[in-house]
Protein backbone atom coordinates (compact mmCIF):
# COMPACT_ATOMS: atom_id res chain seq x y z
CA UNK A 1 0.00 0.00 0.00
CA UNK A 2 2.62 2.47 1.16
CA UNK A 3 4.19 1.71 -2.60
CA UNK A 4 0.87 1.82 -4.67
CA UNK A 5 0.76 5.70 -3.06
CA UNK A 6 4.24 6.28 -4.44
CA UNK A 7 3.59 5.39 -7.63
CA UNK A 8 -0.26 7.06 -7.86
CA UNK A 9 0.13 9.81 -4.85
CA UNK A 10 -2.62 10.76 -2.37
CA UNK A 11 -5.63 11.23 -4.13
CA UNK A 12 -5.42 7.53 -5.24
CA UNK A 13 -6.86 6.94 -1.80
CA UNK A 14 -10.10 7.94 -3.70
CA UNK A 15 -9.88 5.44 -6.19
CA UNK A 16 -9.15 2.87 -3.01
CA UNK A 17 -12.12 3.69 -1.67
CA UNK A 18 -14.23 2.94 -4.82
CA UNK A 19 -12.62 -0.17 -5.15
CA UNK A 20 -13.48 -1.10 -1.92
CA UNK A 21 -16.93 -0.26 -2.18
CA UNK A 22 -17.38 -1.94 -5.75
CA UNK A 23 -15.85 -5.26 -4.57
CA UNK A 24 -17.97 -5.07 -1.60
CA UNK A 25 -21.69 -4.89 -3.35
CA UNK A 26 -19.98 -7.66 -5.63
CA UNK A 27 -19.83 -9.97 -2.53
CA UNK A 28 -23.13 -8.65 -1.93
CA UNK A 29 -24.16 -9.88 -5.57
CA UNK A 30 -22.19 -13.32 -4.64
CA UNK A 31 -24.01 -13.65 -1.92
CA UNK A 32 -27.30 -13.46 -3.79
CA UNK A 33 -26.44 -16.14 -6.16
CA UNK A 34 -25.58 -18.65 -3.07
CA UNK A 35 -28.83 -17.89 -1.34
CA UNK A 36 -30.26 -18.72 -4.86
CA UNK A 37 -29.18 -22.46 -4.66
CA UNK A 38 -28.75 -24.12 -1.24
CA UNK A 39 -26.57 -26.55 -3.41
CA UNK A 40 -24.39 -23.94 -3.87
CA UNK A 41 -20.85 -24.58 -1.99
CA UNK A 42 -18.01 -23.09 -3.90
CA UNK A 43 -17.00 -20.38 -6.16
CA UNK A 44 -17.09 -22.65 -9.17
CA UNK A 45 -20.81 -23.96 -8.14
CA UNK A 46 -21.97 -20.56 -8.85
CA UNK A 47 -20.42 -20.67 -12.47
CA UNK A 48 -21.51 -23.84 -13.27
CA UNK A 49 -24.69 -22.50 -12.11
CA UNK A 50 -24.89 -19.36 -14.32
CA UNK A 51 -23.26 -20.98 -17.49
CA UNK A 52 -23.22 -24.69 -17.16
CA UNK A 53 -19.82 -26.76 -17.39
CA UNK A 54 -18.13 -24.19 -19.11
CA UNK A 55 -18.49 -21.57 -16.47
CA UNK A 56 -17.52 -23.99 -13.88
CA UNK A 57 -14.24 -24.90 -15.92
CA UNK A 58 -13.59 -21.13 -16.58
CA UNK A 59 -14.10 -19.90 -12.56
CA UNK A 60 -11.88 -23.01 -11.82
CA UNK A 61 -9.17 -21.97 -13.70
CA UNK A 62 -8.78 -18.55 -12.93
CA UNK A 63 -9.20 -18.99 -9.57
CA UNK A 64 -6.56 -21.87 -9.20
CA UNK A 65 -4.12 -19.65 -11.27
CA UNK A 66 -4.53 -16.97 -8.99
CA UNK A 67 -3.20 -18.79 -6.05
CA UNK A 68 -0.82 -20.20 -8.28
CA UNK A 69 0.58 -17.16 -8.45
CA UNK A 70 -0.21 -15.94 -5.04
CA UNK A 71 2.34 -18.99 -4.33
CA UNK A 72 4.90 -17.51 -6.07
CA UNK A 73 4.42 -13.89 -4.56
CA UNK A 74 4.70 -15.62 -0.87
CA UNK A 75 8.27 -16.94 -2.05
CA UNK A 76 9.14 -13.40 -3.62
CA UNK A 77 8.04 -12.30 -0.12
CA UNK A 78 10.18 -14.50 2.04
CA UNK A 79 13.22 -13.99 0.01
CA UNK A 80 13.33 -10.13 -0.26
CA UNK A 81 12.88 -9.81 3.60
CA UNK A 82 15.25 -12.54 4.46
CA UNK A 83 17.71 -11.07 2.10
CA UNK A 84 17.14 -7.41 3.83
CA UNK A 85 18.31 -9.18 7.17
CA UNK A 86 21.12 -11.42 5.97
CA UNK A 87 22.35 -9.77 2.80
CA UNK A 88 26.31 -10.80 3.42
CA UNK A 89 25.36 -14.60 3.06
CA UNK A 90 26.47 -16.84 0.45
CA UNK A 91 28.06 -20.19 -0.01
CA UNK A 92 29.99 -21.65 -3.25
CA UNK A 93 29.03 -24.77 -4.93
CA UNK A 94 31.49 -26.47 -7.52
CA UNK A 95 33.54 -23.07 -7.80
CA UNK A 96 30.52 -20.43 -7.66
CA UNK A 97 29.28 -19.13 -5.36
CA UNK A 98 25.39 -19.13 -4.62
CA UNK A 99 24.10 -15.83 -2.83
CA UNK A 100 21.46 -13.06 -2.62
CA UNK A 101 18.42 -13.29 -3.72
CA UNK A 102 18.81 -16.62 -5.84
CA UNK A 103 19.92 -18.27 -2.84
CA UNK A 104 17.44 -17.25 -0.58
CA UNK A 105 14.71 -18.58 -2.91
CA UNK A 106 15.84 -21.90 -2.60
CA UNK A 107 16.38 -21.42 1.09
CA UNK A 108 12.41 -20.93 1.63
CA UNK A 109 11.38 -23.55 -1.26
CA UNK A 110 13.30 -26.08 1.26
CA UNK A 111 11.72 -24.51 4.46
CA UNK A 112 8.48 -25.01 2.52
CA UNK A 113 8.88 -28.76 1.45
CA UNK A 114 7.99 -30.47 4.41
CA UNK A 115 4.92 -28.63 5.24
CA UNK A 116 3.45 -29.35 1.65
CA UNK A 117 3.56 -33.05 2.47
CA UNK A 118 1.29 -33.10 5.25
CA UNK A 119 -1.89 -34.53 4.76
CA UNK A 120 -3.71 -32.72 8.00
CA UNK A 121 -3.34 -29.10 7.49
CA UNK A 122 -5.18 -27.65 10.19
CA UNK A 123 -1.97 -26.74 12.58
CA UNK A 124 -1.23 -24.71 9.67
CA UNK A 125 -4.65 -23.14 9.38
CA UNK A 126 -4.50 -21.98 12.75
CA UNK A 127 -1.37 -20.25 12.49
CA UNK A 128 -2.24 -19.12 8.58
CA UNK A 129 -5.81 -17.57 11.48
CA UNK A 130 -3.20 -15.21 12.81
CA UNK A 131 -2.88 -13.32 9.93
CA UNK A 132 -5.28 -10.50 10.84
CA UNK A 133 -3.15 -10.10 14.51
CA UNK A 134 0.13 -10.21 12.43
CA UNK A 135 -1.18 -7.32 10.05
CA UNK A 136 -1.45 -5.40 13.48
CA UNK A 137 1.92 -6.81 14.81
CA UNK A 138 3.30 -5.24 11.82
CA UNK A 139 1.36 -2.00 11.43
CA UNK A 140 2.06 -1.36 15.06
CA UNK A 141 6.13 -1.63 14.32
CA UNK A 142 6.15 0.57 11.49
CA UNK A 143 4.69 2.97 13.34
CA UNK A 144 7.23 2.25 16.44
CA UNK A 145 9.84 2.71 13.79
CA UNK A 146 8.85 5.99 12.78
CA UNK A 147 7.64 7.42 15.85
CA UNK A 148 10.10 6.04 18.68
CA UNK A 149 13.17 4.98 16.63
CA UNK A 150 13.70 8.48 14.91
CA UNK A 151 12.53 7.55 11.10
CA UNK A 152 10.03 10.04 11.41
CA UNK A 153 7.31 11.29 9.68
CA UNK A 154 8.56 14.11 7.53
CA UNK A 155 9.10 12.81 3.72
CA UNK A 156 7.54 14.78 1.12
CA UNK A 157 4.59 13.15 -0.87
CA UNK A 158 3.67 13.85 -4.27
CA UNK A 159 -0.41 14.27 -4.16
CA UNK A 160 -1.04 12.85 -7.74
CA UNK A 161 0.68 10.90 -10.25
CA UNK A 162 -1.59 10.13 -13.58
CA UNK A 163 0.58 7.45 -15.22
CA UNK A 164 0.56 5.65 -11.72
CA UNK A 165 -2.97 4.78 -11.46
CA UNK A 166 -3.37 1.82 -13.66
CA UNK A 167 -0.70 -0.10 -11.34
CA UNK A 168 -2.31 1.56 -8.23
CA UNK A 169 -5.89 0.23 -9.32
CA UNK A 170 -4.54 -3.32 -10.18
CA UNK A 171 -2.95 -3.68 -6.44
CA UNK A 172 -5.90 -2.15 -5.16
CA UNK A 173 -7.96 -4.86 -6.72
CA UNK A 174 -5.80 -7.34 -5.18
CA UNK A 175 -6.10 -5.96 -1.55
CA UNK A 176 -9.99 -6.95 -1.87
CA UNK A 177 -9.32 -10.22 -4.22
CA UNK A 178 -10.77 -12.30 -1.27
CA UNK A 179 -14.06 -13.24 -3.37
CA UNK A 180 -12.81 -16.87 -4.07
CA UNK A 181 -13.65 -17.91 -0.78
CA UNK A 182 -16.81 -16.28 0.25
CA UNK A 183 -18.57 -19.03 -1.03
CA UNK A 184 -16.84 -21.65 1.24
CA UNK A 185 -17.62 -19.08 4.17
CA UNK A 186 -20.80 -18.23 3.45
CA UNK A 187 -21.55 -22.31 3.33
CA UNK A 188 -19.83 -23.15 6.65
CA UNK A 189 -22.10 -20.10 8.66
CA UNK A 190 -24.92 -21.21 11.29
CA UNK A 191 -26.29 -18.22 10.47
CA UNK A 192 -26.24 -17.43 6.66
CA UNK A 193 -28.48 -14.49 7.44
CA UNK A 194 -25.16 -12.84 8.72
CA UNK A 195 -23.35 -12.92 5.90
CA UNK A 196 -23.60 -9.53 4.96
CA UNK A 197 -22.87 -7.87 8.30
CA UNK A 198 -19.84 -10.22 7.91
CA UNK A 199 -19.00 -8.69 4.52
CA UNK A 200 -19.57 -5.21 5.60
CA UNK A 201 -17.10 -5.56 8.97
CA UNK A 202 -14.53 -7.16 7.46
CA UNK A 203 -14.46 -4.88 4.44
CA UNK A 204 -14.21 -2.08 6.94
CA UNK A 205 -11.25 -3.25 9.12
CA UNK A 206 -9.26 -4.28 6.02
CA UNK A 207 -9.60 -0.76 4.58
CA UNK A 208 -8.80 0.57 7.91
CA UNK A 209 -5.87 -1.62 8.16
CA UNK A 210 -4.49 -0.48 4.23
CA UNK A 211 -5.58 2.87 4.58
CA UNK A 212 -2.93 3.27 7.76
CA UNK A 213 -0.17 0.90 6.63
CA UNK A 214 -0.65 3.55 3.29
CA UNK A 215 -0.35 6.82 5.60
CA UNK A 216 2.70 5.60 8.32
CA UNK A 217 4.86 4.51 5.52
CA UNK A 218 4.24 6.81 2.69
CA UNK A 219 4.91 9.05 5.25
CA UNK A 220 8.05 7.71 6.32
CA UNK A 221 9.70 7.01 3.07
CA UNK A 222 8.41 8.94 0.49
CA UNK A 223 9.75 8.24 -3.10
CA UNK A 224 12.55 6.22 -1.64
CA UNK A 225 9.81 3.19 -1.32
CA UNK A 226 10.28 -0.30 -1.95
CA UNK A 227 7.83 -2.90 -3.21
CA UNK A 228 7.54 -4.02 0.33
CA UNK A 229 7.89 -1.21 3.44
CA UNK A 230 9.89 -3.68 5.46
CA UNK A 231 12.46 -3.68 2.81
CA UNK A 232 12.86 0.22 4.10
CA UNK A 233 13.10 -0.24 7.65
CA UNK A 234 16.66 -0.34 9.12
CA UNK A 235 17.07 -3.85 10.53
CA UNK A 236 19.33 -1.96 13.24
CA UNK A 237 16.25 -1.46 15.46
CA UNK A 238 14.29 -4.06 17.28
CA UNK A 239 11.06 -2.83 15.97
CA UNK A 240 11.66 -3.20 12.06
CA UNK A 241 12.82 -6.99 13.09
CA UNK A 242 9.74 -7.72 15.01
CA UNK A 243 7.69 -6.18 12.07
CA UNK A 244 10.41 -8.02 9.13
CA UNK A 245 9.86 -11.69 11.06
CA UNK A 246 6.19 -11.26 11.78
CA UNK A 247 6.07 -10.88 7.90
CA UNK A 248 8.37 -13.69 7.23
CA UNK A 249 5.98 -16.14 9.27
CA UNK A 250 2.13 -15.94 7.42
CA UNK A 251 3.55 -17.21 3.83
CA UNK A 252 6.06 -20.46 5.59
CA UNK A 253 2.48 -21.27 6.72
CA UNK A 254 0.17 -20.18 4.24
CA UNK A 255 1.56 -21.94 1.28
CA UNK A 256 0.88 -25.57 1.88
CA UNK A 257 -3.17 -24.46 2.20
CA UNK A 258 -2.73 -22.35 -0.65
CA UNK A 259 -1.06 -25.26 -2.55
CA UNK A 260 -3.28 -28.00 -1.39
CA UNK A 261 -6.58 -26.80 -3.42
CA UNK A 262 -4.71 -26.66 -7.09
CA UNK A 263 -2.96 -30.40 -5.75
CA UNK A 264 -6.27 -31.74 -5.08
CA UNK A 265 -8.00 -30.84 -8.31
CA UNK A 266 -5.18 -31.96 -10.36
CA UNK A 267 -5.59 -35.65 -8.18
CA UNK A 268 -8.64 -35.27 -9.07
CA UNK A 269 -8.56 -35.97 -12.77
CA UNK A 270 -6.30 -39.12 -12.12
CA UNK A 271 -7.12 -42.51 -12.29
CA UNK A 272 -8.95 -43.71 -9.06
CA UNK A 273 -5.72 -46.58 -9.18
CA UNK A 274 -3.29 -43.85 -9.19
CA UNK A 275 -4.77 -41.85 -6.25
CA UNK A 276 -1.88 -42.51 -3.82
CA UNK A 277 0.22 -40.81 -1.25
CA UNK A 278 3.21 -40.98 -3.39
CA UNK A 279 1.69 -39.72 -6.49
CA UNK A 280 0.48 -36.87 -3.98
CA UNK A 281 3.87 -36.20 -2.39
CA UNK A 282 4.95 -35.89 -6.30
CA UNK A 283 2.18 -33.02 -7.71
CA UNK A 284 3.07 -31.31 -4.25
CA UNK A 285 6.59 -31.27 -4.75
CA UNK A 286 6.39 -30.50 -8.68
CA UNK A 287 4.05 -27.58 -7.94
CA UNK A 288 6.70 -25.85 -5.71
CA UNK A 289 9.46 -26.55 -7.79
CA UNK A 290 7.78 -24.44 -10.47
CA UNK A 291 7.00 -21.64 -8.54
CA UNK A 292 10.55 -21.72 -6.98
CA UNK A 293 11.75 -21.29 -10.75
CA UNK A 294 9.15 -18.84 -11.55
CA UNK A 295 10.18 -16.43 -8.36
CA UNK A 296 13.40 -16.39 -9.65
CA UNK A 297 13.07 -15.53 -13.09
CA UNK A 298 10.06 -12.88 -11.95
CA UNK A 299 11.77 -11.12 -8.90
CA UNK A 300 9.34 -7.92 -8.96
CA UNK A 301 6.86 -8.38 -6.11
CA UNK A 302 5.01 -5.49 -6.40
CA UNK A 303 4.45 -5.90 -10.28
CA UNK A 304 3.50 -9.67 -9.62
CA UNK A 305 1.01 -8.29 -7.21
CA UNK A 306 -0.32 -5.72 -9.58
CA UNK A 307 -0.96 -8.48 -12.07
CA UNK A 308 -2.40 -10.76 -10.40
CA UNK A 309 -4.78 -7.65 -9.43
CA UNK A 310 -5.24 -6.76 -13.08
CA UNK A 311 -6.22 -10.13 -14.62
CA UNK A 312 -7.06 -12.21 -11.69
CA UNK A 313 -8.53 -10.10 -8.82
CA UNK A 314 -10.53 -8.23 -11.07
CA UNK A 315 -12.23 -10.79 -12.79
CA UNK A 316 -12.84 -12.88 -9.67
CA UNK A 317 -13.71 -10.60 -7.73
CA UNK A 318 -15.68 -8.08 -9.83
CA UNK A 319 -16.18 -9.45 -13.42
CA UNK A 320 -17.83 -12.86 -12.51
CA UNK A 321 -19.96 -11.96 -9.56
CA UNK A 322 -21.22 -9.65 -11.69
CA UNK A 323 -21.59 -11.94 -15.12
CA UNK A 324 -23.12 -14.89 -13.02
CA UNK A 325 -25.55 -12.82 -11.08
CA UNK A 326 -26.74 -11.45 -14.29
CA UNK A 327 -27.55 -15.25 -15.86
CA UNK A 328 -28.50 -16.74 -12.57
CA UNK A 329 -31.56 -14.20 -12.11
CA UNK A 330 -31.59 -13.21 -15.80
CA UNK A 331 -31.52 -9.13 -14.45
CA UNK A 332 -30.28 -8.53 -18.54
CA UNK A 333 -33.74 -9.06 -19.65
CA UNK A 334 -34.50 -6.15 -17.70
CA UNK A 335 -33.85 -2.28 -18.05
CA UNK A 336 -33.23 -0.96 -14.58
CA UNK A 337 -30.67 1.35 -12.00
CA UNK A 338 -29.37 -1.88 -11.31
CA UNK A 339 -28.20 -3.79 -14.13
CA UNK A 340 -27.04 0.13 -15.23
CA UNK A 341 -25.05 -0.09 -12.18
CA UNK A 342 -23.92 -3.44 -13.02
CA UNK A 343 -23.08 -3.16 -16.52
CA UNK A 344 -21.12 0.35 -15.27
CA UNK A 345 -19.36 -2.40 -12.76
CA UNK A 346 -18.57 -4.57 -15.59
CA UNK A 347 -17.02 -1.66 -17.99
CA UNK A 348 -15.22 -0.58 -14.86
CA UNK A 349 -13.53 -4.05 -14.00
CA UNK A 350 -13.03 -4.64 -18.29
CA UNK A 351 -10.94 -1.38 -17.97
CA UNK A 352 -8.69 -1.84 -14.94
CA UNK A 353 -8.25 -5.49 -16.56
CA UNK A 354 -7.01 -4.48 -19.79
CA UNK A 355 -5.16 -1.21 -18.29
CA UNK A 356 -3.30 -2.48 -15.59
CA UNK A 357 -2.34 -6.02 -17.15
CA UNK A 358 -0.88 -4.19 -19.44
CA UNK A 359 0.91 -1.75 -17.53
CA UNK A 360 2.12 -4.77 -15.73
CA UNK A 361 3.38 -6.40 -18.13
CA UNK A 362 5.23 -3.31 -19.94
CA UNK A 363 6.93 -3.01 -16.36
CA UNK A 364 8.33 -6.20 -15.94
CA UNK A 365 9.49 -6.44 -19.61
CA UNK A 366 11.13 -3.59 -19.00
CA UNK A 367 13.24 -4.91 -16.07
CA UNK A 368 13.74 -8.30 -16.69
């Protein structure tokens, strides 16, 4: 967030808060489709729903290529922040020597491994439940490190930067890209009724949470921002290592649950006979060898993030709740503020789509 404001400047804040407010009334609209079916469970139920097979096949597969590449943005993560603490370590294999970044990569990808092999993930989903106390943890450090440990609060901001905004609207999109599981919530409620007061406090506290995380470290680093604001913090002071580890810990956890749904579908499409634990050990193990080479030919977390926002976020999270709720109730066949305020939804997410991916893209072309 602190980043996204470096590249757009402070009256992108605005265009935050639309997003937030458009991706909200498009969990509203998801919402409406499960209470439409109680067979609905998933994300994908609702597309194949709407448009049959084909719309459960195309919801499946941009939703498992979005964590795929979530994956690969917790391993550009880990290494960036490890390598801001330890950036002197290296170690020479056959006569070169292995260091930096590239080394670091392969240091998580091995931290990783045995957690992906576990079959009963819910250790890991307890600690992956911290997240919301570690985004405090970390907000609360930041803040220590500007306010206590003399970093101040002083940098000049710029207050608006045009050719910013497509990459500030693609992260933004992927700060509220949560839509892939509010199906599986909404299923697993007591109380469905609820759901929308869920929506509606959650929505709030998360753009509480970016809004200040935005403010502190714009604040305290101006233009001289890095992809990630721990990357900033001098690792000198006790404050910007609690804030650099609590970061560090979420993605070591996260990644075997975040793995496990893209394992299980492709088991799923094997032969009953060839359903075993090996076989299982194998996809897991394939999957984060890939991403492992993938993080280290893409080593741009912030542009990863604002793609995965461009193509990804925006279509899950605004494009298809949109789509499906049109077919499901068949609101096209008639002329209303609402499906105006849809179809203005739909131009809105086409645009950002388009924009950003492609502003994305030019970006990482232009440094790799």
């Amino acid at each position: 967030m602190p980043y996204t404001l470096r590249q757009a400047g402070w009256l992108s804040l605005g265009l935050f808060l639309a997003m937030a407010l458009v991706t909200c009334y498009t969990g509203l609209l998801l919402q409406r489709c499960m209470d439409s079916r109680p067979l609905i469970i998933t994300y994908p139920d609702i597309g194949w729903h709407a448009f049959g097979r084909k719309g459960r096949i195309i919801v499946s597969i941009f939703l498992y290529f979005e964590l795929y590449l979530i994956l690969i943005g917790f391993l550009i993560l880990e290494r960036d922040n490890l390598h801001k603490l330890f950036p002197n370590i290296s170690f020479k294999v056959g006569g070169q020597h292995i260091g930096g970044e590239p080394l670091f990569t392969l240091v998580v990808g091995l931290l990783i491994l045995p957690s992906i092999w576990l079959k009963d993930l819910r250790l890991l989903s307890f600690i992956s439940a911290s997240g919301a106390l570690s985004s405090l943890i970390i907000i609360c450090s930041i803040f220590w490190v500007g306010a206590i440990d003399g970093v101040g609060f002083s940098e000049k901001a710029e207050l608006f930067n045009l050719e910013g905004v497509p990459f500030a609207l693609s992260l933004y999109a992927f700060c509220y890209g949560a839509h892939a599981i509010f199906p599986t919530l909404h299923s697993s409620m007591e109380d469905k009724s609820q759901f929308s007061k869920v929506l509606f406090i959650s929505f709030a506290l998360s753009t509480l949470s970016y809004i200040s995380m935005a403010i502190i470290g714009y604040l305290m680093f101006g233009q001289r921002l890095q992809s990630q604001v721990t990357l900033n913090l001098p690792t000198s002071k006790f404050s910007s290592k609690i804030a650099i580890y609590t970061t560090l810990v979420g993605p070591l956890a996260k990644y075997a649950l975040v793995v496990t749904p893209i394992a299980e579908a492709m088991e799923s499409q094997l032969p009953s006979n060839y359903n075993i634990r090996a076989i299982s050990i194998l996809i897991r193990t394939l999957l984060l060898i890939s991403t492992v080479i993938v993080a280290l030919v893409i080593p741009f977390f912030g542009l990863l993030m604002a793609l995965i926002g461009s193509i990804l976020s925006v279509t899950v999270s605004i494009l298809l709740p949109c789509l499906c709720y049109l077919k499901i109730f068949e609101s096209y066949k008639r002329l209303g503020l609402k499906l105006v305020i849809i179809l203005g939804v739909v131009v809105l997410a086409l645009s950002v789509g388009v924009v950003g991916t492609y502003s994305s893209l030019k970006e990482m072309v232009k440094y790799l």
